[in-house]
Protein backbone atom coordinates (compact mmCIF):
# COMPACT_ATOMS: atom_id res chain seq x y z
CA UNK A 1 0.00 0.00 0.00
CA UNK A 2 2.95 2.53 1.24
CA UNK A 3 4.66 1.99 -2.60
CA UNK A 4 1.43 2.52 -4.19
CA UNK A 5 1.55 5.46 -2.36
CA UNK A 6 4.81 6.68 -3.32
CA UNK A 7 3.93 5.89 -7.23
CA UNK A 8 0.61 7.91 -6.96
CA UNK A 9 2.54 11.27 -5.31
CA UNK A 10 5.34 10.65 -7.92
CA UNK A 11 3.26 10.56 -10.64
CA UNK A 12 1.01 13.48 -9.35
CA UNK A 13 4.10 15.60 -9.23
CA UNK A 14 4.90 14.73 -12.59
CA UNK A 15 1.55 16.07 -13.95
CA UNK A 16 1.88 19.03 -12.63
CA UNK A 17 5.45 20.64 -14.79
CA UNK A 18 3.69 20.26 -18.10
CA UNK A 19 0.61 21.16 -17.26
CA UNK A 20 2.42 24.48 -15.74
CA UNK A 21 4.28 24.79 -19.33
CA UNK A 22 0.99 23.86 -21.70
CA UNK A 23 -0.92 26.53 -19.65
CA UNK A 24 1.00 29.48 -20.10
CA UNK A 25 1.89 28.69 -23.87
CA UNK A 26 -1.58 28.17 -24.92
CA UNK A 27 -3.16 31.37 -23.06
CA UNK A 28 -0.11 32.97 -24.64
CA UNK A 29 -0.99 31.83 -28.35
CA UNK A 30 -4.48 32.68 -27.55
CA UNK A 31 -3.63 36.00 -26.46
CA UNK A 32 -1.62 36.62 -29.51
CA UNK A 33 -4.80 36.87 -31.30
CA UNK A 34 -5.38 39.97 -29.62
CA UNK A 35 -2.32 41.61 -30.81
CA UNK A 36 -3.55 43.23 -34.05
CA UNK A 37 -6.90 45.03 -31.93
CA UNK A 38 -4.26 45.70 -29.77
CA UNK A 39 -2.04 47.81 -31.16
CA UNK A 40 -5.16 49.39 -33.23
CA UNK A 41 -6.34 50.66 -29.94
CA UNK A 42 -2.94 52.17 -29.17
CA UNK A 43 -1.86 53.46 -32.26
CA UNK A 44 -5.21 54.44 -33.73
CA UNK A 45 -7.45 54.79 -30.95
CA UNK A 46 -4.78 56.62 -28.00
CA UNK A 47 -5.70 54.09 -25.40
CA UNK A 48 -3.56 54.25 -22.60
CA UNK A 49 -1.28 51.21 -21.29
CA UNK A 50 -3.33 50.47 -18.40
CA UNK A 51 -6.67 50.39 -20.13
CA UNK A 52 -5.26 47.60 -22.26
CA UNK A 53 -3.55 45.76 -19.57
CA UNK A 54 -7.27 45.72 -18.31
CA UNK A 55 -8.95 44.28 -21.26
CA UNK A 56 -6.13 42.00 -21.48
CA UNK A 57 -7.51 40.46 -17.79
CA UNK A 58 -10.37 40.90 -18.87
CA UNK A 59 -10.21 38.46 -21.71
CA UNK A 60 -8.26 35.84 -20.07
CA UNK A 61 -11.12 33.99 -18.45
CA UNK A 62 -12.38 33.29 -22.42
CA UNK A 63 -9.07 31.59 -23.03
CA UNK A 64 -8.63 29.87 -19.59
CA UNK A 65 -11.96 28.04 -19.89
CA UNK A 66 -10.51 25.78 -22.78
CA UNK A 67 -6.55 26.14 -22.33
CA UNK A 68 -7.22 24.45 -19.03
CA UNK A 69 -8.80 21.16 -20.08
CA UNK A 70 -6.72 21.28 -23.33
CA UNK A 71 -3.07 21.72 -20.46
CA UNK A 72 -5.10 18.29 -18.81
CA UNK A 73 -5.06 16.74 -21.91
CA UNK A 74 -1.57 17.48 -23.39
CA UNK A 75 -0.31 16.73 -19.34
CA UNK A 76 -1.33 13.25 -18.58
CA UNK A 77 -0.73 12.50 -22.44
CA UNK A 78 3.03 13.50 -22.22
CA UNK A 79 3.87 12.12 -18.61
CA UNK A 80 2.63 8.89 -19.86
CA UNK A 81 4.11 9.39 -23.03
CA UNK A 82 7.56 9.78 -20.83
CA UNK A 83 7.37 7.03 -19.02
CA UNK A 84 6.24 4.34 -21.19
CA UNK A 85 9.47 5.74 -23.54
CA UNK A 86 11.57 4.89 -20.96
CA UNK A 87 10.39 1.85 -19.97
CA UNK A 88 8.50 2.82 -15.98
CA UNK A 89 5.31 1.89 -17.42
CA UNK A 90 6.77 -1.59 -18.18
CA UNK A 91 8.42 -1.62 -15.20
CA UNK A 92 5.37 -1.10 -13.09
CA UNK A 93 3.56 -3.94 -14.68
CA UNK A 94 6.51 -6.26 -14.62
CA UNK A 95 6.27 -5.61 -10.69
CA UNK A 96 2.54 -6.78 -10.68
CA UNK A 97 0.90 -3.10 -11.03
CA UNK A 98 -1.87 -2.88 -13.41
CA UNK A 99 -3.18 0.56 -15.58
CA UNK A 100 -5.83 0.18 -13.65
CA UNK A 101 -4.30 1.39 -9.83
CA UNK A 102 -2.32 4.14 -12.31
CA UNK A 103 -5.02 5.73 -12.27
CA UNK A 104 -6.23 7.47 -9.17
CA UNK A 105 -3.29 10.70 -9.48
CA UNK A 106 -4.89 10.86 -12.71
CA UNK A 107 -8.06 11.14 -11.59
CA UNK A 108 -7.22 13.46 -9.26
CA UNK A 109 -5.14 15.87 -11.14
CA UNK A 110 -8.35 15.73 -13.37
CA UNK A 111 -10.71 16.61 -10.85
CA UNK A 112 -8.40 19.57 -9.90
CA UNK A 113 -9.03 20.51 -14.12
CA UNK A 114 -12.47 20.32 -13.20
CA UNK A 115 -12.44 22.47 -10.23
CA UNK A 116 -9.92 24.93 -12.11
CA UNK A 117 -11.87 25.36 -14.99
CA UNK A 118 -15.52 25.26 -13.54
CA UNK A 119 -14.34 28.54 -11.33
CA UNK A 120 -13.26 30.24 -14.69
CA UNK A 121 -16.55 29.41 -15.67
CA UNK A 122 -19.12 29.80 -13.32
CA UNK A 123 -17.23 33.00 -12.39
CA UNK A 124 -14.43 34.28 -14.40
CA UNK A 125 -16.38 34.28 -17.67
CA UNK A 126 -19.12 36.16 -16.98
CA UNK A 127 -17.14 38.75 -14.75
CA UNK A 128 -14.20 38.74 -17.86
CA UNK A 129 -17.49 39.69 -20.12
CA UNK A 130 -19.22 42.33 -18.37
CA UNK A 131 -15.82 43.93 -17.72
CA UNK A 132 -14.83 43.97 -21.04
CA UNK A 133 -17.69 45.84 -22.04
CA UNK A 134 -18.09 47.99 -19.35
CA UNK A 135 -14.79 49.11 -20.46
CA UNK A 136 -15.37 49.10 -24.32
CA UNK A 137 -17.88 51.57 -23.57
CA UNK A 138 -16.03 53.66 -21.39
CA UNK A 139 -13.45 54.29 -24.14
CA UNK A 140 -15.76 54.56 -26.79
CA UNK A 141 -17.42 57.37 -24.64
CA UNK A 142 -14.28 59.26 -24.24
CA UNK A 143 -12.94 59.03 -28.05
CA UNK A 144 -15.60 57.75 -30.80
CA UNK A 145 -13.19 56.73 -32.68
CA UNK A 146 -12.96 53.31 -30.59
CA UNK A 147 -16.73 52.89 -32.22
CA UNK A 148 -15.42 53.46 -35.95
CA UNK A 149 -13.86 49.78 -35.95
CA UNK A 150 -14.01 49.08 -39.34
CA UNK A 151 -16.33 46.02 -40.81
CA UNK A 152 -18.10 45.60 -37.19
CA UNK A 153 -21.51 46.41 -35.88
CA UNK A 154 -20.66 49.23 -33.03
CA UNK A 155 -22.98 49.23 -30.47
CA UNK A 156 -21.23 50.81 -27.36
CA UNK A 157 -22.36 54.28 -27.79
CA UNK A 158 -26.04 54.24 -26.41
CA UNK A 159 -29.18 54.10 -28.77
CA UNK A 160 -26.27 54.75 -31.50
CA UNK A 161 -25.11 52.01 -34.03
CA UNK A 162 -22.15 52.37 -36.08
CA UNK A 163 -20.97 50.15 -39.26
CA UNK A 164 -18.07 51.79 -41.21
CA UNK A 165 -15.92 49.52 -43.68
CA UNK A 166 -13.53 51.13 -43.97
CA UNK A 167 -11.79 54.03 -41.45
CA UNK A 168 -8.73 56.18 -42.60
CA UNK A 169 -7.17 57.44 -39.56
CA UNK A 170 -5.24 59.96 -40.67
CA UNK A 171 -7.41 61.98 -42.95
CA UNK A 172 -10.87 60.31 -40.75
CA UNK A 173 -12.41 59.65 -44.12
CA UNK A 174 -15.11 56.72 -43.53
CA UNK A 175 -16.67 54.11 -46.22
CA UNK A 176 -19.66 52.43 -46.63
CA UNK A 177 -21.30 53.58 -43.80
CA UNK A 178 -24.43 52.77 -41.71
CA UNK A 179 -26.10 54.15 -38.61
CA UNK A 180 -28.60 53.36 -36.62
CA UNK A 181 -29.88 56.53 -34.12
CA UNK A 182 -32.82 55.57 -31.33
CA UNK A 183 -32.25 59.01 -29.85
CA UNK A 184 -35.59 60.57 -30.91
CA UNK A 185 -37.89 58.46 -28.70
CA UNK A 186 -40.49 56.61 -31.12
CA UNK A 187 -38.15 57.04 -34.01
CA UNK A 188 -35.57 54.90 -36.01
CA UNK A 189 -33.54 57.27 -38.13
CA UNK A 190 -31.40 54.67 -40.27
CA UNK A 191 -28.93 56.83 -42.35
CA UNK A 192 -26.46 55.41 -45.38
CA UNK A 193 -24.06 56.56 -47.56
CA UNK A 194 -21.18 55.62 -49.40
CA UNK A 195 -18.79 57.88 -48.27
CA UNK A 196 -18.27 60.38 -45.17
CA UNK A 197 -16.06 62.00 -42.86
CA UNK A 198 -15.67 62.85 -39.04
CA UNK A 199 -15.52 65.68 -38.03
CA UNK A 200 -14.01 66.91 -34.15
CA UNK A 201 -15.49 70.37 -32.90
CA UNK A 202 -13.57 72.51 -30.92
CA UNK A 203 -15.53 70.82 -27.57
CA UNK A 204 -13.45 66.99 -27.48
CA UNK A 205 -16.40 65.38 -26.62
CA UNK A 206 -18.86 66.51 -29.89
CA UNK A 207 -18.02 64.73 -32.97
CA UNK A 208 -20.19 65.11 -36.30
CA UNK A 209 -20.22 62.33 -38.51
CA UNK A 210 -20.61 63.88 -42.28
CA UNK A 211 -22.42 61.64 -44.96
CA UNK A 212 -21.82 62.11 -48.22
CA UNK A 213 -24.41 61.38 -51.34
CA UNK A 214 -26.70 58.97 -48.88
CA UNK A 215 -30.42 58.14 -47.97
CA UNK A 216 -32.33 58.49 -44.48
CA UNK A 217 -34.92 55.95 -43.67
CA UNK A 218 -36.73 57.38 -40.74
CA UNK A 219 -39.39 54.51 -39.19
CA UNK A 220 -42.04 56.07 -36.88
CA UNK A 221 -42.58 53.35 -34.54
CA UNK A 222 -46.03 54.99 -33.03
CA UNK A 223 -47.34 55.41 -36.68
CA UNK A 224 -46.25 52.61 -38.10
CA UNK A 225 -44.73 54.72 -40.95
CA UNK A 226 -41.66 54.93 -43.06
CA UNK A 227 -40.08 57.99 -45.05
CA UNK A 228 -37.30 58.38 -46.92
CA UNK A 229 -34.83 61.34 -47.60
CA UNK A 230 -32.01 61.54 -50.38
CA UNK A 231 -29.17 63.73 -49.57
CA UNK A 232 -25.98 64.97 -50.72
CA UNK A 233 -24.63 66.16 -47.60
CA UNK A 234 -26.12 65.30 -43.99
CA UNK A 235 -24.61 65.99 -40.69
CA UNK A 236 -25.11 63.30 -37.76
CA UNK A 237 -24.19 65.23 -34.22
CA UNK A 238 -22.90 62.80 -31.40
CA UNK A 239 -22.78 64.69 -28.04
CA UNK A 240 -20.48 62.16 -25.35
CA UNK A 241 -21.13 64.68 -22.46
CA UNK A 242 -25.00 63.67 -23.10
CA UNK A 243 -23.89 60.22 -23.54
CA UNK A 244 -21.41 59.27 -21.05
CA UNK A 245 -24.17 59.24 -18.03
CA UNK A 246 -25.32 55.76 -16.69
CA UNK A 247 -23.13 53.03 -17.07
CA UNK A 248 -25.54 51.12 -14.91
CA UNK A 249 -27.70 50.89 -17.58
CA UNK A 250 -25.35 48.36 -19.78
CA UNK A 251 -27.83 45.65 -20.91
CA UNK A 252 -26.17 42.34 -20.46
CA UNK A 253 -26.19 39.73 -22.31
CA UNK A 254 -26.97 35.92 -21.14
CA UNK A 255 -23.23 35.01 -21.50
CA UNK A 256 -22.45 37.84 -18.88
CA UNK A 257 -24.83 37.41 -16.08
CA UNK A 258 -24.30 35.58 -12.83
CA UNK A 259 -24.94 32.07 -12.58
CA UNK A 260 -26.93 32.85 -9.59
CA UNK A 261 -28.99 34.98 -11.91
CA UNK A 262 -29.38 32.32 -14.95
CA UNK A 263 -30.65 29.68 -12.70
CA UNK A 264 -33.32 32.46 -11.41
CA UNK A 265 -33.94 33.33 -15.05
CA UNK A 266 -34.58 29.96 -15.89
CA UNK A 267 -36.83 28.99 -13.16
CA UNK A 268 -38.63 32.49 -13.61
CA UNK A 269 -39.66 30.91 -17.16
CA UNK A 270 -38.79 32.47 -20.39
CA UNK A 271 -42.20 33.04 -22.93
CA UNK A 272 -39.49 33.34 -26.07
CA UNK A 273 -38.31 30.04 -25.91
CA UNK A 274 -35.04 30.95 -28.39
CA UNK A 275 -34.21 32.84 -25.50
CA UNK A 276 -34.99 30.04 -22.79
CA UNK A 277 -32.86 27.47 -25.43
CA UNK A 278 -29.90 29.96 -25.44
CA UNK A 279 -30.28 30.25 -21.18
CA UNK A 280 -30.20 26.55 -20.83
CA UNK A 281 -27.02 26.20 -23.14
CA UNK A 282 -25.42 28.91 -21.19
CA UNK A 283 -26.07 26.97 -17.89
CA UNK A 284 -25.34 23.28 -19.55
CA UNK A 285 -21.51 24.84 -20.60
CA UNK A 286 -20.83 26.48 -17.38
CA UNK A 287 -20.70 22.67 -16.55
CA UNK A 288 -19.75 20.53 -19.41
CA UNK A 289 -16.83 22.09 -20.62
CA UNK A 290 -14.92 21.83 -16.89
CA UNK A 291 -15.68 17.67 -16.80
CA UNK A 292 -14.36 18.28 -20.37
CA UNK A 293 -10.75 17.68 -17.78
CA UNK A 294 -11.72 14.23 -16.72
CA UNK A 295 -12.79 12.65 -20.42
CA UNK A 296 -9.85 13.97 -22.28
CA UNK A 297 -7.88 13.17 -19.32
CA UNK A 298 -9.12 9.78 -19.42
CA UNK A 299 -8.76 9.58 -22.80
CA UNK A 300 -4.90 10.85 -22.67
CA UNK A 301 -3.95 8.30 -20.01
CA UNK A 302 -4.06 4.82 -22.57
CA UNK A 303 -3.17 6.85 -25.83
CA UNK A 304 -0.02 7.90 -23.76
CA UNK A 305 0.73 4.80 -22.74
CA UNK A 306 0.69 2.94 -26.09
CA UNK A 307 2.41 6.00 -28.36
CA UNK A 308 5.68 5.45 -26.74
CA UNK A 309 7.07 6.13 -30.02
CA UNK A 310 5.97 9.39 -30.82
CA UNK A 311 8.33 12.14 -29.68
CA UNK A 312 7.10 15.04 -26.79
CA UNK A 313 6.45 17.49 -29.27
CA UNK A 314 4.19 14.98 -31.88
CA UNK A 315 2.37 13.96 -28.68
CA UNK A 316 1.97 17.80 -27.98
CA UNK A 317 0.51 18.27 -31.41
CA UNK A 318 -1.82 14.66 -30.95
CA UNK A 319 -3.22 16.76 -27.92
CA UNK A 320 -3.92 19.48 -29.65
CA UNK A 321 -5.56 17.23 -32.61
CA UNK A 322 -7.89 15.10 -30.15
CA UNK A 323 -9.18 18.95 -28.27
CA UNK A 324 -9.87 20.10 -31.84
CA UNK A 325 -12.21 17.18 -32.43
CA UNK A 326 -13.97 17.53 -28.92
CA UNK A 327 -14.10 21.46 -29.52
CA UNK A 328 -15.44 20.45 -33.04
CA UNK A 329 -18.18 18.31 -31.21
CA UNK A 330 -18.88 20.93 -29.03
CA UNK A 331 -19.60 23.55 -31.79
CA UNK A 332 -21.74 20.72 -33.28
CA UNK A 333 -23.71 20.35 -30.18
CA UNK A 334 -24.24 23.64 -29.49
CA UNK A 335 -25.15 24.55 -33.41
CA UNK A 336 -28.01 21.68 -32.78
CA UNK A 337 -28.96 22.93 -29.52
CA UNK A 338 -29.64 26.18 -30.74
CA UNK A 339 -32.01 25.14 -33.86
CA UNK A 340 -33.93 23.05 -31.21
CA UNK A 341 -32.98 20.02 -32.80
CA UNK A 342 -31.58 18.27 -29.71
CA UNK A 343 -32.02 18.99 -25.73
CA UNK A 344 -29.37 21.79 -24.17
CA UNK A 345 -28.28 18.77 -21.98
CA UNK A 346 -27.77 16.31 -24.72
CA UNK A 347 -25.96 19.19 -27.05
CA UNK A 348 -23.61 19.96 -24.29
CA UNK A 349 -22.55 16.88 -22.60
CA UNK A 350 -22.15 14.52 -25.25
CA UNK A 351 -19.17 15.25 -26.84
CA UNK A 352 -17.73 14.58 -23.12
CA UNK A 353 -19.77 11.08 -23.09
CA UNK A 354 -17.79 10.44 -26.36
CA UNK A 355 -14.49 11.43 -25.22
CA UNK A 356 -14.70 9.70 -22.38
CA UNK A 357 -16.44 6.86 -23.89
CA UNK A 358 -13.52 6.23 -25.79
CA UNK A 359 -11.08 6.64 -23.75
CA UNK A 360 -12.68 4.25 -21.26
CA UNK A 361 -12.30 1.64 -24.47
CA UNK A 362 -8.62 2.38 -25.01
CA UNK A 363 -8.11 2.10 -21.42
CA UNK A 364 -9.68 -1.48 -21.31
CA UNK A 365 -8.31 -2.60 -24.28
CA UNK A 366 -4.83 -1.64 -23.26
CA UNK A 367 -5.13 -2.92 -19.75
CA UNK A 368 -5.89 -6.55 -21.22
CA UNK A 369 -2.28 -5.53 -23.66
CA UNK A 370 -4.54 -5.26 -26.16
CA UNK A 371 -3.53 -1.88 -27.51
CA UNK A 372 -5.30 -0.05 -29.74
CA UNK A 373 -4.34 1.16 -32.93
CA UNK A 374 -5.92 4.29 -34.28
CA UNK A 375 -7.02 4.32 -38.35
CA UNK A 376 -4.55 5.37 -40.58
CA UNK A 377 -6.98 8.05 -41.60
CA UNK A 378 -7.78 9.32 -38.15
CA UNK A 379 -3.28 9.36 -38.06
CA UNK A 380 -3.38 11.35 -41.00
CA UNK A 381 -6.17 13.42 -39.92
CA UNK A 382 -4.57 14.45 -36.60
CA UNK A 383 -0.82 15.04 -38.62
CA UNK A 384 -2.76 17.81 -40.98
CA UNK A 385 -4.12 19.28 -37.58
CA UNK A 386 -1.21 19.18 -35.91
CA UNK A 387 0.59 20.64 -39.21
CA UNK A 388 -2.27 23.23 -39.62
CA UNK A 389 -1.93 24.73 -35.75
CA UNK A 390 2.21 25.04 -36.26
CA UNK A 391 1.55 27.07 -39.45
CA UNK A 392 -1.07 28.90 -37.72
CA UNK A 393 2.23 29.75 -34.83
C-alpha cells in the first residue's frame, strides 16, 4: 500500500510541470490573437497602457476556460508518453501493477481541471465579459473613434449604431457607412451613404459624422410609418457629455450574467423560448466544458501509454488534434442545440460522453495488452491538424 503510495505522489508531481508549461503557452498563443486590436487601440485609438492591460484580464477567463482542459489533456498524455518511452510503465507492470491502480493521481489531477476550470466558468467568464464591455464603452465614450472599428456592428455608444468599412485614420475619411440613431424616442432614423467624414469640434467630446451622397430611412414606430430622404450632404451630431451618463444601464447579455442569476432566469420561465434554449445552453456549458478535464484526461492516459514512439512534441501536437475534435463536437452540439434540434443537456454533454467513452475503451483494451491502434486516416487526420496549428504559430 505505502509503494502505491509513493507511485501515486510521484506521478502526481509529474503532472503538474507540463501542465504548468501547456498553460502558459496556450493562453499565450491565444492572447496573440489579440495583438492586431491591440495595437489598433494604441496606435489608432490613443488608449492608454493600463486600459489595455485591463482588457487584457479581462479576456483571459475566455481563453482559460478551454486552455485548461486542453493543459489536462496534453499533461497526462506527455507524462505517460515519458514514461512508457523509458520503460516505468513496463516496469510497473513487470512488478505486478496494473493501468488500472495508475489511475487514481490521474483522476485526481483531473478533478483539480475540473475544479480549475468550472471557477473560470461559473465565475471568471461572466465577470471577464461584463468587464470587457463595461470598459469598451467607457473608451468609446471618451474618443468615438474606438466605435469606428471598421467592418463591425458598433454598439457601445447608447441608442447609436455604427458600421463603417472602412476608417482612414489619418485623414478620418469613412466608407460604406451605416447608422442606426434611437435618440428621438419613437423614431428609427437609419442613415447610409457611401462615403463620409468625421468631423471633431472645438468641444473633445462633440463629434459630427458627415455623410456624403446617402439616404435616411426614418421609421415612426407609433405610426407605423416609413419615409425616406435623399441627400448629398447630412450631418449626424454625437454629443459624449449627453452620452457618457449611466453606465448602470449596460444591458447584459446571457453570457455575462451571474450564474446565480441564470438559474433564477430559468426557473422564472422564459415566454421566447429561443431565448430560454440559449439560457439553458449557457447553464449546460458552465458545466460541461470543466468535466471536459476528466474525459480527455481519461482519454490521454491509454493513448499515452501505447504512443511510446511518438516524440514530446508529436504527442503535444496529438493533444492538440484530439481537443480540436472535442471542440469540433462541441460547436456541433451547441449549433443543434440552438435550432432546437436536440435537448441543451444532450448538445452539451455529449461530446464529453464520447471522449470519455472512448477513452474508457482504449483504457480497457490496453489494460488486457490489447492496444489499440488508431485508423490510418484518423493518423493522417490528426498530422494535418497538428501541421495546420504550427503554421497557424
Amino acid at each position: 500500500m505505502k509503494s502505491f503510495n509513493i507511485i501515486n505522489r510521484y506521478i502526481f508531481k509529474e503532472l503538474l510541470s507540463p501542465f504548468a508549461i501547456s498553460l502558459f503557452f496556450l493562453t499565450f498563443v491565444f492572447l496573440m490573437t489579440r495583438i492586431p486590436e491591440i495595437t489598433n487601440m494604441v496606435v489608432n485609438y490613443n488608449a492608454d497602457i493600463s486600459s489595455i492591460a485591463l482588457m487584457v484580464v479581462y479576456t483571459l477567463p475566455r481563453f482559460l476556460e478551454f486552455t485548461i482542459p486542453m493543459s489536462v489533456m496534453i499533461s497526462v498524455l506527455l507524462t505517460f508518453m515519458r514514461m512508457s518511452g523509458e520503460n516505468e510503465i513496463l516496469a510497473l507492470k513487470n512488478a505486478g501493477v496494473s493501468l488500472y491502480k495508475l489511475l487514481p493521481p490521474v483522476l485526481a489531477f483531473c478533478f483539480l481541471g475540473i475544479f480549475l476550470t468550472m471557477w473560470v466558468t461559473v465565475f471568471g467568464v461572466s465577470w471577464g465579459k461584463l468587464s470587457l464591455k463595461q470598459k469598451t464603452i467607457e473608451l468609446a465614450r471618451s474618443s468615438i473613434d474606438v466605435a469606428l472599428q471598421e467592418r463591425q456592428f458598433n454598439s457601445t455608444l447608447e441608442d447609436v449604431m455604427i458600421y463603417v468599412s472602412n476608417v482612414d485614420m489619418k485623414t478620418k475619411a469613412l466608407k460604406d457607412i451605416f447608422i442606426e440613431d434611437r435618440r428621438t424616442k419613437g423614431v428609427v432614423n437609419i442613415s447610409i451613404a457611401p462615403s463620409g467624414r468625421l468631423i471633431r469640434l472645438k468641444d473633445e467630446q462633440v463629434y459630427t459624422i458627415r455623410l456624403y451622397n446617402g439616404a435616411i430611412n426614418q421609421v415612426d414606430v407609433d405610426e407605423g410609418s416609413v419615409s425616406s430622404i435623399q441627400f448629398e450632404s447630412y450631418d449626424i451630431n454625437i454629443d459624449l457629455n449627453i452620452m457618457n451618463k449611466g453606465e448602470g444601464g449596460i444591458s447584459k447579455d446571457l453570457d455575462e450574467v451571474s450564474l446565480v442569476y441564470l438559474i433564477g432566469l430559468i426557473r422564472s420561465g422564459i415566454k421566447d423560448k429561443a431565448r430560454l434554449i440559449n439560457a439553458l445552453m449557457e447553464l449546460h456549458e458552465k458545466f460541461s466544458i470543466p468535466f471536459a478535464c476528466l474525459s480527455l484526461g481519461i482519454l490521454a492516459f491509454p493513448l499515452g501509454v501505447q504512443a511510446a514512439s511518438l516524440r514530446r512534441s508529436s504527442g503535444f501536437g496529438f493533444g492538440i488534434s484530439f481537443f480540436i475534435l472535442y471542440y469540433f463536437l462541441l460547436a456541433t452540439g451547441w449549433s443543434a442545440g440552438e435550432t432546437g434540434h436536440y435537448p441543451p443537456v444532450i448538445a452539451m454533454w455529449l461530446p464529453n460522453v464520447i471522449m470519455g467513452g472512448v477513452g474508457v475503451f482504449f483504457l480497457v483494451r490496453n489494460a488486457k495488452e490489447k492496444p489499440v491502434m488508431l485508423p490510418v486516416f484518423f493518423n493522417k487526420a490528426a498530422q494535418a491538424i497538428k501541421n495546420w496549428f504550427i503554421r497557424k504559430i
